[in-house]
PDB file of N, CA and C in Angstrom:
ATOM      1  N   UNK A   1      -9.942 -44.421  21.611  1.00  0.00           N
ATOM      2  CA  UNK A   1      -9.510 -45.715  22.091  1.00  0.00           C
ATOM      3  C   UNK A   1     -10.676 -46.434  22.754  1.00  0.00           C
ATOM      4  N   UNK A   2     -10.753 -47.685  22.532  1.00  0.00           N
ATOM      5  CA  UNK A   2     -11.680 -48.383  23.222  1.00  0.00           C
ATOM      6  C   UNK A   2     -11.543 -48.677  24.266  1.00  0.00           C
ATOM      7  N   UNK A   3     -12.682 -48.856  25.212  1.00  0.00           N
ATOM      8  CA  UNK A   3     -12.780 -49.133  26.661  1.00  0.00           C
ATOM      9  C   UNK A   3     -12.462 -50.605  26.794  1.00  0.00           C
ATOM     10  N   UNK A   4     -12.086 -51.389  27.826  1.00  0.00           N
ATOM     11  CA  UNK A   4     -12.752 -52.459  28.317  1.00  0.00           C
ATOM     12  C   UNK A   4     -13.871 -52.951  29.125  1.00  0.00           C
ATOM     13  N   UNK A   5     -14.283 -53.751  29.287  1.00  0.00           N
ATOM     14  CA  UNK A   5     -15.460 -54.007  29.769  1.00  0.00           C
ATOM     15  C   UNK A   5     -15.179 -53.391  31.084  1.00  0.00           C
ATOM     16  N   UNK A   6     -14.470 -53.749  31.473  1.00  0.00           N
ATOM     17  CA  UNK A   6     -13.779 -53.389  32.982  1.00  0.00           C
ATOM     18  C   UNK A   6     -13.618 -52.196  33.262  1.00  0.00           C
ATOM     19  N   UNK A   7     -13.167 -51.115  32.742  1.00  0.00           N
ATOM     20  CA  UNK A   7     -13.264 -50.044  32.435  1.00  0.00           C
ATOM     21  C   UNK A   7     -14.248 -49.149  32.455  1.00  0.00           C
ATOM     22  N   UNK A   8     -14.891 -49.821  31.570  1.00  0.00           N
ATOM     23  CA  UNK A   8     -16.596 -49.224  31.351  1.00  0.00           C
ATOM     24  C   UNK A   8     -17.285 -49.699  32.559  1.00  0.00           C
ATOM     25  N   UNK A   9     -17.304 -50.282  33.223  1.00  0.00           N
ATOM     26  CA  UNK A   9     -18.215 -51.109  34.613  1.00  0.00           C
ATOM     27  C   UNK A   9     -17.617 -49.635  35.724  1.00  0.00           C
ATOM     28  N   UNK A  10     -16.537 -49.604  36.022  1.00  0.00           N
ATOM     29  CA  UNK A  10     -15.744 -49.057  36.943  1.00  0.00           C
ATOM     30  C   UNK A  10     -15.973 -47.171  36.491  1.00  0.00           C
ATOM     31  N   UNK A  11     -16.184 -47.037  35.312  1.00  0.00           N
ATOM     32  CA  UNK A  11     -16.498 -45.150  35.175  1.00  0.00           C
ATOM     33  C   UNK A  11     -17.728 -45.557  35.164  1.00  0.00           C
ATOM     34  N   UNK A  12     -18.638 -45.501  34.631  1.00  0.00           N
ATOM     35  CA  UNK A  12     -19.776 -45.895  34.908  1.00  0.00           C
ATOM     36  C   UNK A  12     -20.193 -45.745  36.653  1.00  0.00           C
ATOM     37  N   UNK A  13     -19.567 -46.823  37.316  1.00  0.00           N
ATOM     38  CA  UNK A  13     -19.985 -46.731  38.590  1.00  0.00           C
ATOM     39  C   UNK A  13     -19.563 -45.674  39.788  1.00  0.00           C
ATOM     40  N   UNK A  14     -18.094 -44.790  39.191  1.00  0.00           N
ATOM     41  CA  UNK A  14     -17.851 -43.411  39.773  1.00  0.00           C
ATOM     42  C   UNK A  14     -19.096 -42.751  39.286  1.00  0.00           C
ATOM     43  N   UNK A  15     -19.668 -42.496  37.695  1.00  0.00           N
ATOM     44  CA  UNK A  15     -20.503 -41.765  37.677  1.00  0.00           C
ATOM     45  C   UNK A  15     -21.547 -41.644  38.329  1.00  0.00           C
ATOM     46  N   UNK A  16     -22.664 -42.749  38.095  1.00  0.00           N
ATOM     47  CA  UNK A  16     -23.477 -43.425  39.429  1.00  0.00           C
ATOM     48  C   UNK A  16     -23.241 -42.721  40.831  1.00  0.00           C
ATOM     49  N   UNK A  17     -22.502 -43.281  41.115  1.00  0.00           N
ATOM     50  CA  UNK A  17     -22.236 -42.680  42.485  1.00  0.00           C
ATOM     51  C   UNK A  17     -21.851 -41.132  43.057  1.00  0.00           C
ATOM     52  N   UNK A  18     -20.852 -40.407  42.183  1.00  0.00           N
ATOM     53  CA  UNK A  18     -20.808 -38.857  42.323  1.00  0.00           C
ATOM     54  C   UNK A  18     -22.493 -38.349  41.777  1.00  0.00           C
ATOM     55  N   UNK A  19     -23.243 -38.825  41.180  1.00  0.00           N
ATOM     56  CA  UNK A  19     -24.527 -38.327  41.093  1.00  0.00           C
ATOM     57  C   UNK A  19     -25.285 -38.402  42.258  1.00  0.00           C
ATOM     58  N   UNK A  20     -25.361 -39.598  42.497  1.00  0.00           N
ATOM     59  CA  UNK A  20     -26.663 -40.100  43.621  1.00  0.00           C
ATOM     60  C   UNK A  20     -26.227 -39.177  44.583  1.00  0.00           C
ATOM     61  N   UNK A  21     -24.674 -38.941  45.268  1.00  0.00           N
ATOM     62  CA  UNK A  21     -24.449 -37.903  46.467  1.00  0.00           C
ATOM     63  C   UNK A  21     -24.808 -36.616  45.914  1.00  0.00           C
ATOM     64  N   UNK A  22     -24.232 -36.057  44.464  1.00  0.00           N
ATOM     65  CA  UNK A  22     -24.864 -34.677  44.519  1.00  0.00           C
ATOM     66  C   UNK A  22     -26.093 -34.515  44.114  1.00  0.00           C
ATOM     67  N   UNK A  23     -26.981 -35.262  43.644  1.00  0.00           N
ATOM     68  CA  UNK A  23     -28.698 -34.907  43.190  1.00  0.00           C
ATOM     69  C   UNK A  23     -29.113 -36.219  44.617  1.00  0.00           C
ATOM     70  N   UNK A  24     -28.410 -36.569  45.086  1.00  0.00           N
ATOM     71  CA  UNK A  24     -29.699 -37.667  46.099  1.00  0.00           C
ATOM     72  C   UNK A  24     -30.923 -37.907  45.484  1.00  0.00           C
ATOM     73  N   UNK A  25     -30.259 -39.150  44.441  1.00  0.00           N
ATOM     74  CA  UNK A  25     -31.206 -39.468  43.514  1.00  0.00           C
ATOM     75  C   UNK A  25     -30.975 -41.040  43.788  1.00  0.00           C
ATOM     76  N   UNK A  26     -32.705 -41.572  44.441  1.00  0.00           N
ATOM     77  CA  UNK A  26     -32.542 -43.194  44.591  1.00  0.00           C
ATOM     78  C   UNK A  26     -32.358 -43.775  43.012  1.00  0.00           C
ATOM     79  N   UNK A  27     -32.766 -43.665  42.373  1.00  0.00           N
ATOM     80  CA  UNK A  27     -32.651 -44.546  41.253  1.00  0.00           C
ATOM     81  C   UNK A  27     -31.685 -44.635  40.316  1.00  0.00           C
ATOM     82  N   UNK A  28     -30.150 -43.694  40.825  1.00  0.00           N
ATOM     83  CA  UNK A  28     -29.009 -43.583  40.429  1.00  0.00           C
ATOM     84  C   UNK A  28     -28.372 -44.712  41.562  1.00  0.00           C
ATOM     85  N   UNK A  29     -29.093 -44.840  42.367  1.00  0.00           N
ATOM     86  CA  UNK A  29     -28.141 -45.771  43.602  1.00  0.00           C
ATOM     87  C   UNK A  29     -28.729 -47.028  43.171  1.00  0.00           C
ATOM     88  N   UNK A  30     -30.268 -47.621  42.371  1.00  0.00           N
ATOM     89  CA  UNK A  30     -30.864 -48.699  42.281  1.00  0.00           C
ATOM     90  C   UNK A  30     -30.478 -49.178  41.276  1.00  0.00           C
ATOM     91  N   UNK A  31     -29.620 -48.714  40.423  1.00  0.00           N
ATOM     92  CA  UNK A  31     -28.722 -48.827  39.264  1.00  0.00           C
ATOM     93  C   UNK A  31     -27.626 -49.584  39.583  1.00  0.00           C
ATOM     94  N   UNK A  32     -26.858 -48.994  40.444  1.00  0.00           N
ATOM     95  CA  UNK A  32     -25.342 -49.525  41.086  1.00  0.00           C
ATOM     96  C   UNK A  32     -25.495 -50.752  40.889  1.00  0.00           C
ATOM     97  N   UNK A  33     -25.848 -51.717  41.431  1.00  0.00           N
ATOM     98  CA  UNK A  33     -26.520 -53.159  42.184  1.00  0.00           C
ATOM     99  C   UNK A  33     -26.270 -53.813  40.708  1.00  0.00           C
ATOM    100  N   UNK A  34     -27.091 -53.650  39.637  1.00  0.00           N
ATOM    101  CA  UNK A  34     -27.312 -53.939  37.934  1.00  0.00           C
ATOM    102  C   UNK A  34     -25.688 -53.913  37.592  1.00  0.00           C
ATOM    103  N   UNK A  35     -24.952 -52.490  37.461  1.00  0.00           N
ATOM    104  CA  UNK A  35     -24.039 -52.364  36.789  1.00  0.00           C
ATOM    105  C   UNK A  35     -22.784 -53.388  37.539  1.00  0.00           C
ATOM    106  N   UNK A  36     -22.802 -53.602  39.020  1.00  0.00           N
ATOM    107  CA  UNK A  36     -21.544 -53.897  39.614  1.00  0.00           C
ATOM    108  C   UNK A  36     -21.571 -55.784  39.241  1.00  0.00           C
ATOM    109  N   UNK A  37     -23.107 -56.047  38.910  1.00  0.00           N
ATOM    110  CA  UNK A  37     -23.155 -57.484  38.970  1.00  0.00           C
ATOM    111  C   UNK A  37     -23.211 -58.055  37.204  1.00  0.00           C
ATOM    112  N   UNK A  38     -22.985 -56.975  36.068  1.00  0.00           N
ATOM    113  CA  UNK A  38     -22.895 -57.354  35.117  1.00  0.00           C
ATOM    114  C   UNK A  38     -21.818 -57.899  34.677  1.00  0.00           C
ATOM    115  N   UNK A  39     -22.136 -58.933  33.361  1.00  0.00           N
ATOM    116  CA  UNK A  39     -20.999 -59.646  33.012  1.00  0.00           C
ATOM    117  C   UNK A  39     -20.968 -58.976  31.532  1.00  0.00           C
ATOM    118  N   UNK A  40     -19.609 -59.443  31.269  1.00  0.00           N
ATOM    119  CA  UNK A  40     -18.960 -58.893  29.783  1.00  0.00           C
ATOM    120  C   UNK A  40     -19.992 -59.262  28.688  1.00  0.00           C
ATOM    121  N   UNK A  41     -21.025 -60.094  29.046  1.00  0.00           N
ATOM    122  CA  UNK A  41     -21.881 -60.308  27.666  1.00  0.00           C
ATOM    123  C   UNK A  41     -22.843 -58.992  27.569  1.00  0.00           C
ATOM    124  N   UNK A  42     -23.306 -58.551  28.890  1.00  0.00           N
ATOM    125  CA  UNK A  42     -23.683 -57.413  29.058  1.00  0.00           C
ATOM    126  C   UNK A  42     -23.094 -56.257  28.803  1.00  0.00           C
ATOM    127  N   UNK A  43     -22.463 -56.070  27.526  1.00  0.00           N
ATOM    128  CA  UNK A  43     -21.644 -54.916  27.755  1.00  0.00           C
ATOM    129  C   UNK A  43     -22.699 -53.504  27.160  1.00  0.00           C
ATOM    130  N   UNK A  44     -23.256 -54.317  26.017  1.00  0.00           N
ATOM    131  CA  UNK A  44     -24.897 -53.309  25.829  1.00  0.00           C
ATOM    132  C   UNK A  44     -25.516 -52.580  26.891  1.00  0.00           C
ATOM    133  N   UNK A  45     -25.713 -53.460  27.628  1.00  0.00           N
ATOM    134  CA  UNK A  45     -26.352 -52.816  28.924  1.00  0.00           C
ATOM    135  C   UNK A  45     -25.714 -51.591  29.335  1.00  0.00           C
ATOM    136  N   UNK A  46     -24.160 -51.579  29.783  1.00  0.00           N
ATOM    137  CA  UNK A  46     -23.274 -50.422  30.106  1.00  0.00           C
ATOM    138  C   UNK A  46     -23.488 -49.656  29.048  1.00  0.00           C
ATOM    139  N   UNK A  47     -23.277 -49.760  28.146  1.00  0.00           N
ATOM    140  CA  UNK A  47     -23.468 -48.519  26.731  1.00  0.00           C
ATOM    141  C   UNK A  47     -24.828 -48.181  26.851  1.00  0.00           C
ATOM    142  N   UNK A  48     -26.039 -48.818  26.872  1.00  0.00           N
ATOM    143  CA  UNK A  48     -27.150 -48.067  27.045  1.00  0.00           C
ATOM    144  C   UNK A  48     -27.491 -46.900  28.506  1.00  0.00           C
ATOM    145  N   UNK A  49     -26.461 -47.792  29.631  1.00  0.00           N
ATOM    146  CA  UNK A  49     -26.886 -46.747  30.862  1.00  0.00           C
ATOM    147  C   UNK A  49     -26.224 -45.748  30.328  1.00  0.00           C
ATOM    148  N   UNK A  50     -25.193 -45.550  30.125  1.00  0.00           N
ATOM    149  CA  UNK A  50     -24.117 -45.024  29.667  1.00  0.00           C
ATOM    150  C   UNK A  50     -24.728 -43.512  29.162  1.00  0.00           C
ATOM    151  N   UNK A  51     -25.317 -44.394  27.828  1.00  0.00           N
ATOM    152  CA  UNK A  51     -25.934 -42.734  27.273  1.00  0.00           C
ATOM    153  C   UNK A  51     -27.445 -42.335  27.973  1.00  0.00           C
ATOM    154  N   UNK A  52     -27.922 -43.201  28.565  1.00  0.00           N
ATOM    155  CA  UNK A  52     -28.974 -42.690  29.804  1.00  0.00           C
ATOM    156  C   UNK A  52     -28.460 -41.521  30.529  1.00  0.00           C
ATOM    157  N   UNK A  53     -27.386 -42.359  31.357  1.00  0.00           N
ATOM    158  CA  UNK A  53     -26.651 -40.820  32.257  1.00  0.00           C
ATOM    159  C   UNK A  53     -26.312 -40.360  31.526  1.00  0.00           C
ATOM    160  N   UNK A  54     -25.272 -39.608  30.367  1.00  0.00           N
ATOM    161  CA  UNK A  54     -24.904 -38.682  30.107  1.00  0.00           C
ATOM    162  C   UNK A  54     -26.240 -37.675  29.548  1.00  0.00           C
ATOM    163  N   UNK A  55     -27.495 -38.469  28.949  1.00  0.00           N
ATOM    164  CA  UNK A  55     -28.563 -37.603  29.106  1.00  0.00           C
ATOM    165  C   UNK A  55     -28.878 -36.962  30.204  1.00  0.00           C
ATOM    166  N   UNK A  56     -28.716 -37.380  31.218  1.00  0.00           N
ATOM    167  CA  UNK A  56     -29.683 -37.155  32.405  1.00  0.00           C
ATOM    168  C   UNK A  56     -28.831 -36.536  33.032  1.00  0.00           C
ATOM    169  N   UNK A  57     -27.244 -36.599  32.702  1.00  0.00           N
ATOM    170  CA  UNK A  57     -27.006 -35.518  33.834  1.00  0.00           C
ATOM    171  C   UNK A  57     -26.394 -34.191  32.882  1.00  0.00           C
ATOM    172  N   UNK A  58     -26.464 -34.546  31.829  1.00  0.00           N
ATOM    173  CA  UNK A  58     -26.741 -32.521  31.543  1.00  0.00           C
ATOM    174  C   UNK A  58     -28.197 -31.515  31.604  1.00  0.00           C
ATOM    175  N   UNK A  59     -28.846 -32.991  31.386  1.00  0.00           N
ATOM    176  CA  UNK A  59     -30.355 -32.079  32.070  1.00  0.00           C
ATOM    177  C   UNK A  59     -30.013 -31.679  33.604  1.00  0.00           C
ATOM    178  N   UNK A  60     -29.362 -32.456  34.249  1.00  0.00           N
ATOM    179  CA  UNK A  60     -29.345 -32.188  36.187  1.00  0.00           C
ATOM    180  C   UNK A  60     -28.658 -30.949  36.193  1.00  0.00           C
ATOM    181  N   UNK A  61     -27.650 -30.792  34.862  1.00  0.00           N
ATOM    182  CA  UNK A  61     -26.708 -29.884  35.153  1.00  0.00           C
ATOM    183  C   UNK A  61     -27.103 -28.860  34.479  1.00  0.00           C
ATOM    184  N   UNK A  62     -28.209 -28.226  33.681  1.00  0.00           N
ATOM    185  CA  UNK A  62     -28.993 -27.292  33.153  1.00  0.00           C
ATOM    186  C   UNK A  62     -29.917 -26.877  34.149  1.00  0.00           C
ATOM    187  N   UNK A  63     -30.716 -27.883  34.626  1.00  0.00           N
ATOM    188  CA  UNK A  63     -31.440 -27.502  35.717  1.00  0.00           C
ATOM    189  C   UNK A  63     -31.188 -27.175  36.904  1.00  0.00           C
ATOM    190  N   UNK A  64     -29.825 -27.150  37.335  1.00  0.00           N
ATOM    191  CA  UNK A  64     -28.573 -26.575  38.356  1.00  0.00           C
ATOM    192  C   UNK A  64     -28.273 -25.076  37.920  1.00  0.00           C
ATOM    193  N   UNK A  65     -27.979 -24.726  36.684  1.00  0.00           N
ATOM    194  CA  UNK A  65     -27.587 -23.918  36.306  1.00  0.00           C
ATOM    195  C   UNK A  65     -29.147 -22.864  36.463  1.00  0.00           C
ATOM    196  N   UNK A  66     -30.057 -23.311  35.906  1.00  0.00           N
ATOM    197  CA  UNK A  66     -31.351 -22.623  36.194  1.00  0.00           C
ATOM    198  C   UNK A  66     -31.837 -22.134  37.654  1.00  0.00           C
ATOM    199  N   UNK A  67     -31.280 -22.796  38.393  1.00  0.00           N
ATOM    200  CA  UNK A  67     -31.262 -22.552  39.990  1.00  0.00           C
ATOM    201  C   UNK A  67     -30.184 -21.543  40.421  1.00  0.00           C
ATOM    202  N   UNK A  68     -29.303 -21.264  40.145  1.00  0.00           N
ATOM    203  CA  UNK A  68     -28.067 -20.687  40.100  1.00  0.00           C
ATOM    204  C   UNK A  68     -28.581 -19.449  39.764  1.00  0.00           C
ATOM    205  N   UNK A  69     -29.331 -18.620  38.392  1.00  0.00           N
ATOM    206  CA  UNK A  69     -28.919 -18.294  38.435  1.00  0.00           C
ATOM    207  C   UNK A  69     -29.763 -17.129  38.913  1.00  0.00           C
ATOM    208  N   UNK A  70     -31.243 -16.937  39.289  1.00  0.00           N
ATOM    209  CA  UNK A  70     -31.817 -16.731  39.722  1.00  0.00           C
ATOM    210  C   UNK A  70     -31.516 -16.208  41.365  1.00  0.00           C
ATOM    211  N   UNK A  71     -30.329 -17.446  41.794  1.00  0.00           N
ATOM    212  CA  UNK A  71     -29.851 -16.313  43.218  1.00  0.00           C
ATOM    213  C   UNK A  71     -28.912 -15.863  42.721  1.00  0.00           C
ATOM    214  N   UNK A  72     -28.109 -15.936  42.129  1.00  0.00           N
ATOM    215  CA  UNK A  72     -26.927 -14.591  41.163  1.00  0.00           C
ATOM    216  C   UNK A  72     -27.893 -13.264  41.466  1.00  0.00           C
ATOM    217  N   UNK A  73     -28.966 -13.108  40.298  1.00  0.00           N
ATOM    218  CA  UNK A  73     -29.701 -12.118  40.265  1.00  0.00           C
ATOM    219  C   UNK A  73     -30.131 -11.379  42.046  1.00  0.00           C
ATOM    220  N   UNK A  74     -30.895 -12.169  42.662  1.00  0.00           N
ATOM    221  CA  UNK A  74     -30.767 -11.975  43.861  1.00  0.00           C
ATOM    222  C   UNK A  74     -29.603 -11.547  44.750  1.00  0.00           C
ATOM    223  N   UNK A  75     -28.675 -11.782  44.739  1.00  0.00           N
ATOM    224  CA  UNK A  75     -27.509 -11.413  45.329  1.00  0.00           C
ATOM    225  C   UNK A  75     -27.260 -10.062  44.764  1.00  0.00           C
ATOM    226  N   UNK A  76     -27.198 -10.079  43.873  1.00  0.00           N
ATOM    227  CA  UNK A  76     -26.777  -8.707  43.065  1.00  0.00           C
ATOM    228  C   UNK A  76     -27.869  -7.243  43.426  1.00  0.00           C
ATOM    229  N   UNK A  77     -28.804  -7.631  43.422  1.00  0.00           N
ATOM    230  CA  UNK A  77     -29.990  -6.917  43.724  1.00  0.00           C
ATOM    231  C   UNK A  77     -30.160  -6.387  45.352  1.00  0.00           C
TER     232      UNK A  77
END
């Protein structure tokens, strides 16, 4: 099903934001500002951040997992 613009502005900006608190990442917060003030002609724009973050946060979330698991091992040991 397709999004609306509205839609897409509003997940988008939960995502944004549950990132920046768990990686305290400024340039997930210097984003916000762009996405909250776009208009529906901009809807490209949202689809391009769009697949930006979902790149960027399975790398955050691989490189989480790489941290992880290293104190696993440690703990166990």
């Amino acid at each position: 099903m397709e999004k609306t613009f509205t839609e897409k502005q509003q997940s988008l900006l939960r995502e944004l934001r549950k990132l920046a608190l768990m990686h305290n990442r400024d340039y997930f917060l210097s984003i916000i500002p762009f996405v909250e003030s776009a208009t529906p002609e901009q809807e490209e724009l949202l689809d391009t951040y769009q697949v930006a973050l979902d790149e960027d946060k399975n790398r955050l979330n691989q490189s989480r997992k790489a941290f992880v698991t290293p104190e696993r091992v440690n703990a166990i040991i």
